[in-house]
C-alpha atoms as a PDB file:
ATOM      1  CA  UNK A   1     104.194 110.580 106.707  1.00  0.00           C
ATOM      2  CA  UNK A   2     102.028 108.360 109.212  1.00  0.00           C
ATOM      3  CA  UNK A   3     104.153 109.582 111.787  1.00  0.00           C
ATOM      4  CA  UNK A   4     103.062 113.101 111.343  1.00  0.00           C
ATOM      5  CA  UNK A   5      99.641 112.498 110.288  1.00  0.00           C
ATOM      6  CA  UNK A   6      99.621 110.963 113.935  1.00  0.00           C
ATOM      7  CA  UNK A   7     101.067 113.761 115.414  1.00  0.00           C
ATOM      8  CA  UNK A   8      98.763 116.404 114.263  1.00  0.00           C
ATOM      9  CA  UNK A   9      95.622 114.205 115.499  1.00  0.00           C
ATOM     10  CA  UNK A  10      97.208 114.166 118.912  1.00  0.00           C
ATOM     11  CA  UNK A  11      97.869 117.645 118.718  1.00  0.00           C
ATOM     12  CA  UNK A  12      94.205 118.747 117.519  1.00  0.00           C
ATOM     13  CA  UNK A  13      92.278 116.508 119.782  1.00  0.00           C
ATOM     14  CA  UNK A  14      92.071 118.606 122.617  1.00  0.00           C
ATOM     15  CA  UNK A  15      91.124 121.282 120.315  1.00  0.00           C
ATOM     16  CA  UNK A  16      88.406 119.151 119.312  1.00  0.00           C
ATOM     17  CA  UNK A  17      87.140 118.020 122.129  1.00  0.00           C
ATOM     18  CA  UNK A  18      87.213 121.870 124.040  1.00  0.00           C
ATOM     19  CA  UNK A  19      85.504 123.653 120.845  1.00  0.00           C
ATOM     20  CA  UNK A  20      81.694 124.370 120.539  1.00  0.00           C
ATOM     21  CA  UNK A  21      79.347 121.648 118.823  1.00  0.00           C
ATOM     22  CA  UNK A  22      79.968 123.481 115.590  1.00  0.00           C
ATOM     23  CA  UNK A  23      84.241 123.622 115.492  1.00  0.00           C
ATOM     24  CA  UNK A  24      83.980 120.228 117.544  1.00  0.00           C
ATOM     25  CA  UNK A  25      82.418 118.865 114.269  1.00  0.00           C
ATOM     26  CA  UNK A  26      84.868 120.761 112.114  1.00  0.00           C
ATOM     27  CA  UNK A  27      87.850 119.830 113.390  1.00  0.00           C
ATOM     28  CA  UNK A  28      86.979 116.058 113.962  1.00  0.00           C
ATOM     29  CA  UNK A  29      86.020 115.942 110.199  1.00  0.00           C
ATOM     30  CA  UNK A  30      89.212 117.612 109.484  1.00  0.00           C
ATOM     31  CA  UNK A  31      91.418 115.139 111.081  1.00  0.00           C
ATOM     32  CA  UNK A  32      89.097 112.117 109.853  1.00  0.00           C
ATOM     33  CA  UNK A  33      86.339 112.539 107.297  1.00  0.00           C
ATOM     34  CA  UNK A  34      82.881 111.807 108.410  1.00  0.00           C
ATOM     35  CA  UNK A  35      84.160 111.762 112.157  1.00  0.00           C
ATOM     36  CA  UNK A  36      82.561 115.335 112.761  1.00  0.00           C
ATOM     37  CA  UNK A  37      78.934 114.095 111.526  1.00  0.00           C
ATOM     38  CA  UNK A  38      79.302 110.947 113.051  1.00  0.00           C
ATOM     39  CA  UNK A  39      79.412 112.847 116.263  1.00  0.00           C
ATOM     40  CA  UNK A  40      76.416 115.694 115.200  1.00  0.00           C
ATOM     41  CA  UNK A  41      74.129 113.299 113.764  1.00  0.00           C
ATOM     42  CA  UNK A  42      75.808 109.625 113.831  1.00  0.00           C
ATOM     43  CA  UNK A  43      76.371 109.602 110.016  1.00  0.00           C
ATOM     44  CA  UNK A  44      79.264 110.541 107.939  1.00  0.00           C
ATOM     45  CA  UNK A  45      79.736 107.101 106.269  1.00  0.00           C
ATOM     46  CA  UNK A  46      80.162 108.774 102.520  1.00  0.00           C
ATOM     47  CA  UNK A  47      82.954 110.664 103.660  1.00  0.00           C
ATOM     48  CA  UNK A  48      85.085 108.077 105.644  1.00  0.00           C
ATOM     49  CA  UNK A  49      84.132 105.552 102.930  1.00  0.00           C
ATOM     50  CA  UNK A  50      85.798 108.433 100.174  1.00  0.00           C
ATOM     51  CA  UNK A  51      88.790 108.428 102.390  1.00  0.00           C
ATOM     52  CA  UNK A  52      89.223 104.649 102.306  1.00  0.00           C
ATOM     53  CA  UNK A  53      89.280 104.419  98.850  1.00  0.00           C
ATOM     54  CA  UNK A  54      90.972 107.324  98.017  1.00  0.00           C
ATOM     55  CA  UNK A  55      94.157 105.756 100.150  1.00  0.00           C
ATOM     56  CA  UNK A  56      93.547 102.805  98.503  1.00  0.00           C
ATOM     57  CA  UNK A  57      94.075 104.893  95.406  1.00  0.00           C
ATOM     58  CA  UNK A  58      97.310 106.303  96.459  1.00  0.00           C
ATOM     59  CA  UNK A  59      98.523 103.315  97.601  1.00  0.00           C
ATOM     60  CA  UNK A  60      97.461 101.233  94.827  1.00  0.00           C
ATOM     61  CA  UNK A  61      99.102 103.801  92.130  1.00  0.00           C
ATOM     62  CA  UNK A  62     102.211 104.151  94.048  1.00  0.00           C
ATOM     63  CA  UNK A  63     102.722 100.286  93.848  1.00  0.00           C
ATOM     64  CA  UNK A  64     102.123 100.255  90.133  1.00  0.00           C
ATOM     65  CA  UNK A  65     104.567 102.361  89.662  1.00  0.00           C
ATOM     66  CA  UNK A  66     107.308 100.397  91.372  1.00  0.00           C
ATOM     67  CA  UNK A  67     106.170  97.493  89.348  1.00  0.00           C
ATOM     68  CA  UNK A  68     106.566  99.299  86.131  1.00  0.00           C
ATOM     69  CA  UNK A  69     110.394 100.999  87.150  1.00  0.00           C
ATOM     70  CA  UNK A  70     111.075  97.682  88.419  1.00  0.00           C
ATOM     71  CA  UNK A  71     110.225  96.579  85.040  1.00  0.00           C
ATOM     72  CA  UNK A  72     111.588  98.945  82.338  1.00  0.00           C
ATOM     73  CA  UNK A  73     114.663  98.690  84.489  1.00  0.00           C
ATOM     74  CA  UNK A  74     115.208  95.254  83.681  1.00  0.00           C
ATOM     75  CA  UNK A  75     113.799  95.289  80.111  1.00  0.00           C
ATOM     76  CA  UNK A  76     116.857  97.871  79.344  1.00  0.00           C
ATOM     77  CA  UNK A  77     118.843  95.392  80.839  1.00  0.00           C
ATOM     78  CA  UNK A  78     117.618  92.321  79.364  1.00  0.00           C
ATOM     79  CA  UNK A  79     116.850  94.284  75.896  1.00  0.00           C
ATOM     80  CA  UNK A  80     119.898  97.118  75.594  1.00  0.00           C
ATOM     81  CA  UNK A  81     122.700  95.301  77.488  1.00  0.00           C
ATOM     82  CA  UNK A  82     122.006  98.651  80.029  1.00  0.00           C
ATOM     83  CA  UNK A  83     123.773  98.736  83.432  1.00  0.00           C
ATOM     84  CA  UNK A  84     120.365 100.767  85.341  1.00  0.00           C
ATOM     85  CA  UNK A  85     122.260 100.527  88.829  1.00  0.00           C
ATOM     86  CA  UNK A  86     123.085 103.781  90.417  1.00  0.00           C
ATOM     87  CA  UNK A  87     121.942 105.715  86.993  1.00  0.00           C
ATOM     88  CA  UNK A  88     119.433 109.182  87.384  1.00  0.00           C
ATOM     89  CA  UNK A  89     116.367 110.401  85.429  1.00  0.00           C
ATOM     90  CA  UNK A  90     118.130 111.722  82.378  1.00  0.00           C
ATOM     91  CA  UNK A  91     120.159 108.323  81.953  1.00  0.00           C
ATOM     92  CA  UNK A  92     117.042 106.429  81.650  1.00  0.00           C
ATOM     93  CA  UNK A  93     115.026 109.363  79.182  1.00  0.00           C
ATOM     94  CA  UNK A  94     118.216 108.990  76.705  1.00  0.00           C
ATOM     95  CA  UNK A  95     117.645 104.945  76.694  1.00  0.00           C
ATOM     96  CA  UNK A  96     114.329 105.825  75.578  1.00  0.00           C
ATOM     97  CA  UNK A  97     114.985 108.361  73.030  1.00  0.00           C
ATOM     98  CA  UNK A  98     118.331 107.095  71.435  1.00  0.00           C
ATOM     99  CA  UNK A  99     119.177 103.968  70.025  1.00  0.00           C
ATOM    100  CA  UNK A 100     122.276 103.839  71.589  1.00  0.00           C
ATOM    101  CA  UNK A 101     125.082 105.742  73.596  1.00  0.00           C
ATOM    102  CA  UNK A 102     127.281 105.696  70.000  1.00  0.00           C
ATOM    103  CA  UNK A 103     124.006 107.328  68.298  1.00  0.00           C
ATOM    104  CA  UNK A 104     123.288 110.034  71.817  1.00  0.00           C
ATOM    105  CA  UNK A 105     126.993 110.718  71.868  1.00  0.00           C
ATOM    106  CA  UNK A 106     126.993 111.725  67.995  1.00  0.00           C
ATOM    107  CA  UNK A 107     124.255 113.743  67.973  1.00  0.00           C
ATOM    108  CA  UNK A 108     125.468 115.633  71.346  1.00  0.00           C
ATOM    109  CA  UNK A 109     128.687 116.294  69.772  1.00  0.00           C
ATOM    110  CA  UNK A 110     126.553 117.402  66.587  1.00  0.00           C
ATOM    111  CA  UNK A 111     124.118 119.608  68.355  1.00  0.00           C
ATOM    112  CA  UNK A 112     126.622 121.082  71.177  1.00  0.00           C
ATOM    113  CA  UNK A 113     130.185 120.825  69.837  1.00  0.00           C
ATOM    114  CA  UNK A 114     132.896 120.963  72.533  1.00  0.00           C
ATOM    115  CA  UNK A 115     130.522 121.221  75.164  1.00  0.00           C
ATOM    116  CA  UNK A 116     128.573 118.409  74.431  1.00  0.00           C
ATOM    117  CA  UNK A 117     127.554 115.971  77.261  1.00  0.00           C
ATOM    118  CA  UNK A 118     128.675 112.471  76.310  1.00  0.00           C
ATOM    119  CA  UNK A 119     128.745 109.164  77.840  1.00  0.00           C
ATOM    120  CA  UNK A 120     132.264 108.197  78.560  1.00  0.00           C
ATOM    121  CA  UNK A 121     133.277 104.418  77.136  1.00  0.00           C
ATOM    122  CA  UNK A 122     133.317 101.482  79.389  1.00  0.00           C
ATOM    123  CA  UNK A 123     130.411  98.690  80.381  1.00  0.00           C
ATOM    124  CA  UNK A 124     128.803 100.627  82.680  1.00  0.00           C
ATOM    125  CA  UNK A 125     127.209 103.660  80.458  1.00  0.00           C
ATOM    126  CA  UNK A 126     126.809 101.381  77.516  1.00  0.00           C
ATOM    127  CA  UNK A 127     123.223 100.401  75.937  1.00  0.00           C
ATOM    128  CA  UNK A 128     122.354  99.279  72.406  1.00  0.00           C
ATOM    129  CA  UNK A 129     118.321  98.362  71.148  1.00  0.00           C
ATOM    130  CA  UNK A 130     118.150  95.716  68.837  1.00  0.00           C
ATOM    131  CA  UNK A 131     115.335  97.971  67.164  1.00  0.00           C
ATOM    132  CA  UNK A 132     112.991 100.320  67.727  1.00  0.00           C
ATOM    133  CA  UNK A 133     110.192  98.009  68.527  1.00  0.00           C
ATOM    134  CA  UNK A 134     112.196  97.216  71.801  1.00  0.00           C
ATOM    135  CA  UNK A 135     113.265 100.441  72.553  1.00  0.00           C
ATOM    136  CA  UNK A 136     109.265 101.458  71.911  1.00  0.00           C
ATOM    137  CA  UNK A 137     108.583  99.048  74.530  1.00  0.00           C
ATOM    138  CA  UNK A 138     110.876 100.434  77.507  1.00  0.00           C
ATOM    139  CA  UNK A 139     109.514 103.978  76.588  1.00  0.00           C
ATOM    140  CA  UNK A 140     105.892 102.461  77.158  1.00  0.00           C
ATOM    141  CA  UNK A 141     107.187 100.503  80.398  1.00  0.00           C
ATOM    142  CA  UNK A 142     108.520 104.042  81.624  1.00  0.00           C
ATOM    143  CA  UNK A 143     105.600 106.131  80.549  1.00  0.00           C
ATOM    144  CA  UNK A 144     103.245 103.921  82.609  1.00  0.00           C
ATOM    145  CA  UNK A 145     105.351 104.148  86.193  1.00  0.00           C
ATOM    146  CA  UNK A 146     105.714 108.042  85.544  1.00  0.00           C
ATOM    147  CA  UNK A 147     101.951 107.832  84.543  1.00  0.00           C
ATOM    148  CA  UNK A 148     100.977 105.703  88.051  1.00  0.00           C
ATOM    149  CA  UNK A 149     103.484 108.562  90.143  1.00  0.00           C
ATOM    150  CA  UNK A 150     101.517 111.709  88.976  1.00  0.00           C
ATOM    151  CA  UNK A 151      98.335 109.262  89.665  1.00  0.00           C
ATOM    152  CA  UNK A 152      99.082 108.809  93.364  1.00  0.00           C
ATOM    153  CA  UNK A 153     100.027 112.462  93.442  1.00  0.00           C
ATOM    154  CA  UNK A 154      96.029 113.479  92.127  1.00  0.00           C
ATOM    155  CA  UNK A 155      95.104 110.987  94.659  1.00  0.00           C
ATOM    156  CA  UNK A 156      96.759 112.788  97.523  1.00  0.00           C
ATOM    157  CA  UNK A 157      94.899 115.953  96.244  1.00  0.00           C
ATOM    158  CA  UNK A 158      91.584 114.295  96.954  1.00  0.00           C
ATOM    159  CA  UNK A 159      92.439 113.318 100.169  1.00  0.00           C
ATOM    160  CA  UNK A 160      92.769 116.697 100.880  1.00  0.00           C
ATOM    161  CA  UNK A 161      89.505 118.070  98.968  1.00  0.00           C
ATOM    162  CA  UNK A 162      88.002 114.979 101.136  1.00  0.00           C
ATOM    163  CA  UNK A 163      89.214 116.477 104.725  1.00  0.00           C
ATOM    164  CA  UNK A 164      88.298 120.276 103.501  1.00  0.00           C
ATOM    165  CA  UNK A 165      84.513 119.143 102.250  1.00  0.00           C
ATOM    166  CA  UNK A 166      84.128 116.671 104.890  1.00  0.00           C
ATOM    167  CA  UNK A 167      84.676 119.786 107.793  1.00  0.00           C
ATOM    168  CA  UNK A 168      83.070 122.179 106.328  1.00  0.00           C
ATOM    169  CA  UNK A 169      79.758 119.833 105.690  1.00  0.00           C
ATOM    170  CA  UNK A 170      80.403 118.995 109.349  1.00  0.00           C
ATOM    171  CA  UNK A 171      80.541 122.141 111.023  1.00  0.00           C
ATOM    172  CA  UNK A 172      77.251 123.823 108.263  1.00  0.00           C
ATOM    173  CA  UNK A 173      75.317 120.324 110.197  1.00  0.00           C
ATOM    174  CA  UNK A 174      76.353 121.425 113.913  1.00  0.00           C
ATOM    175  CA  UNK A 175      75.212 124.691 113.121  1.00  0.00           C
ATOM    176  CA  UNK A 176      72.104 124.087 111.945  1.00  0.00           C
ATOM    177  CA  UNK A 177      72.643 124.689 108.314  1.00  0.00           C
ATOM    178  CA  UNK A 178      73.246 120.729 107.295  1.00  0.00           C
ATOM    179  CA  UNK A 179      70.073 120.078 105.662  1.00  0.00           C
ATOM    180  CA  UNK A 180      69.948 116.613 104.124  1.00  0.00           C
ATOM    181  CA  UNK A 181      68.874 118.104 100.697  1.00  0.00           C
ATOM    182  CA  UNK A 182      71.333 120.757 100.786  1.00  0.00           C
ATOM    183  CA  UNK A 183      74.351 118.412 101.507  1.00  0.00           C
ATOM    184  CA  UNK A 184      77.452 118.399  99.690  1.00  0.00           C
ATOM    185  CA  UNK A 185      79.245 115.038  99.174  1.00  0.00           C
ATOM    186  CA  UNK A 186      82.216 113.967  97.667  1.00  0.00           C
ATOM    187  CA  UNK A 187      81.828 110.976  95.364  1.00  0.00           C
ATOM    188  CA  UNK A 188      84.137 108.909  93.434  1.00  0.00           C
ATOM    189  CA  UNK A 189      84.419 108.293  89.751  1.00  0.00           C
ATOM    190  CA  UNK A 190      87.068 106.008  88.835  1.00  0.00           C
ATOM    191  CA  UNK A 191      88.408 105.650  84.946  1.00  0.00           C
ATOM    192  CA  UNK A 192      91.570 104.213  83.105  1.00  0.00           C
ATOM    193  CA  UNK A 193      94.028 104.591  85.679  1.00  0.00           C
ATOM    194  CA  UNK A 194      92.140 108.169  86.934  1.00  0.00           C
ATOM    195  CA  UNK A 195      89.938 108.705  89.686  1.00  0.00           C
ATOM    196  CA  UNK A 196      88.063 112.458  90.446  1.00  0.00           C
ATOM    197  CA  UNK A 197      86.135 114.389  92.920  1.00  0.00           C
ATOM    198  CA  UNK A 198      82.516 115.159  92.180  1.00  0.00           C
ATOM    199  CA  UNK A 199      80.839 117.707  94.960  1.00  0.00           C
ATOM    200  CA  UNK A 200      77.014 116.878  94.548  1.00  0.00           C
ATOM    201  CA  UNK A 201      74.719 119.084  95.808  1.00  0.00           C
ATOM    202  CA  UNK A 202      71.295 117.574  96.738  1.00  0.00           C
ATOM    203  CA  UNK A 203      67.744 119.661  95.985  1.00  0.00           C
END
């Protein structure tokens, strides 16, 4: 991803640089927030500031959510007698929903007869909860890293919003039509585990 974030700035710099005042601005704010007013009218500071935390954000949720699969991983381990290694997404839903492979198996054979997916006997599909407070536990552990994921995704969205309002402010403030009162800026407003765009329009 850095790679080709770093690739597109070297391709769009000459465009930048060759472009009137007003695209000049646009594109620089494109490729870095705040760099287009920054060259206009040496400010811009809101906008790269937005940027920083907003990767911050992503960064920050992404590693949160490693924490937490790293964790519910080795709860189901610790808790279930699980075997996580090598397993996909709808291994790890039926540890959270099933008290054990003898209980998912049963109702699979219940629900689809013959062609009912079961987990085949040996050490390596097996898992068995003590109770359901455990098993309540891993299903919060899990919720939480899936939680933190679609975070850093929404995060990634504002980045975007960020490069789109930043160039467009830029090239309205070449032109001419940047008024200070008239500005639109994006702020932050960070809550449990969220973060949004606000576009503020000063009169």
């Amino acid at each position: 991803m850095l790679r080709f974030a770093i690739l597109i700035l070297l391709l769009l710099l000459p465009v930048a640089a060759s472009a009137s005042k007003s695209q000049g601005a646009f594109w620089r704010s494109l490729l870095i927030p705040g760099w287009g007013q920054r060259y206009t009218t040496g400010e811009g500071g809101r906008f790269f500031a937005a940027e920083l935390v907003f990767w911050g954000g992503y960064f920050g949720f992404e590693r949160l959510g490693d924490i937490r699969r790293e964790q519910y991983r080795a709860y189901a381990a610790e808790k279930a007698g699980a075997q996580p290694a090598g397993k996909g997404r709808e291994y790890f839903d039926d540890l959270g929903f099933y008290q054990s492979r003898l209980e998912h198996n049963q109702f699979s054979r219940y629900k689809d007869g013959p062609n009912a997916k079961a987990y085949p006997l040996g050490r390596d599909s097996f898992w068995e909860w003590a109770g359901d407070p455990s098993r309540e536990r891993y299903r919060s552990l899990r919720n939480s890293s899936t939680t933190a994921g679609r975070q850093a995704v929404f995060m990634t969205g504002l980045l975007v919003v960020n490069h789109l309002v930043s160039a467009v402010h830029a090239a309205r403030t070449a032109g001419g039509a940047g008024d200070i009162r008239t500005t639109l800026i994006p702020s932050l407003n960070p809550g449990r585990l969220r973060a949004s765009l606000a576009i503020v329009r000063h009169f």
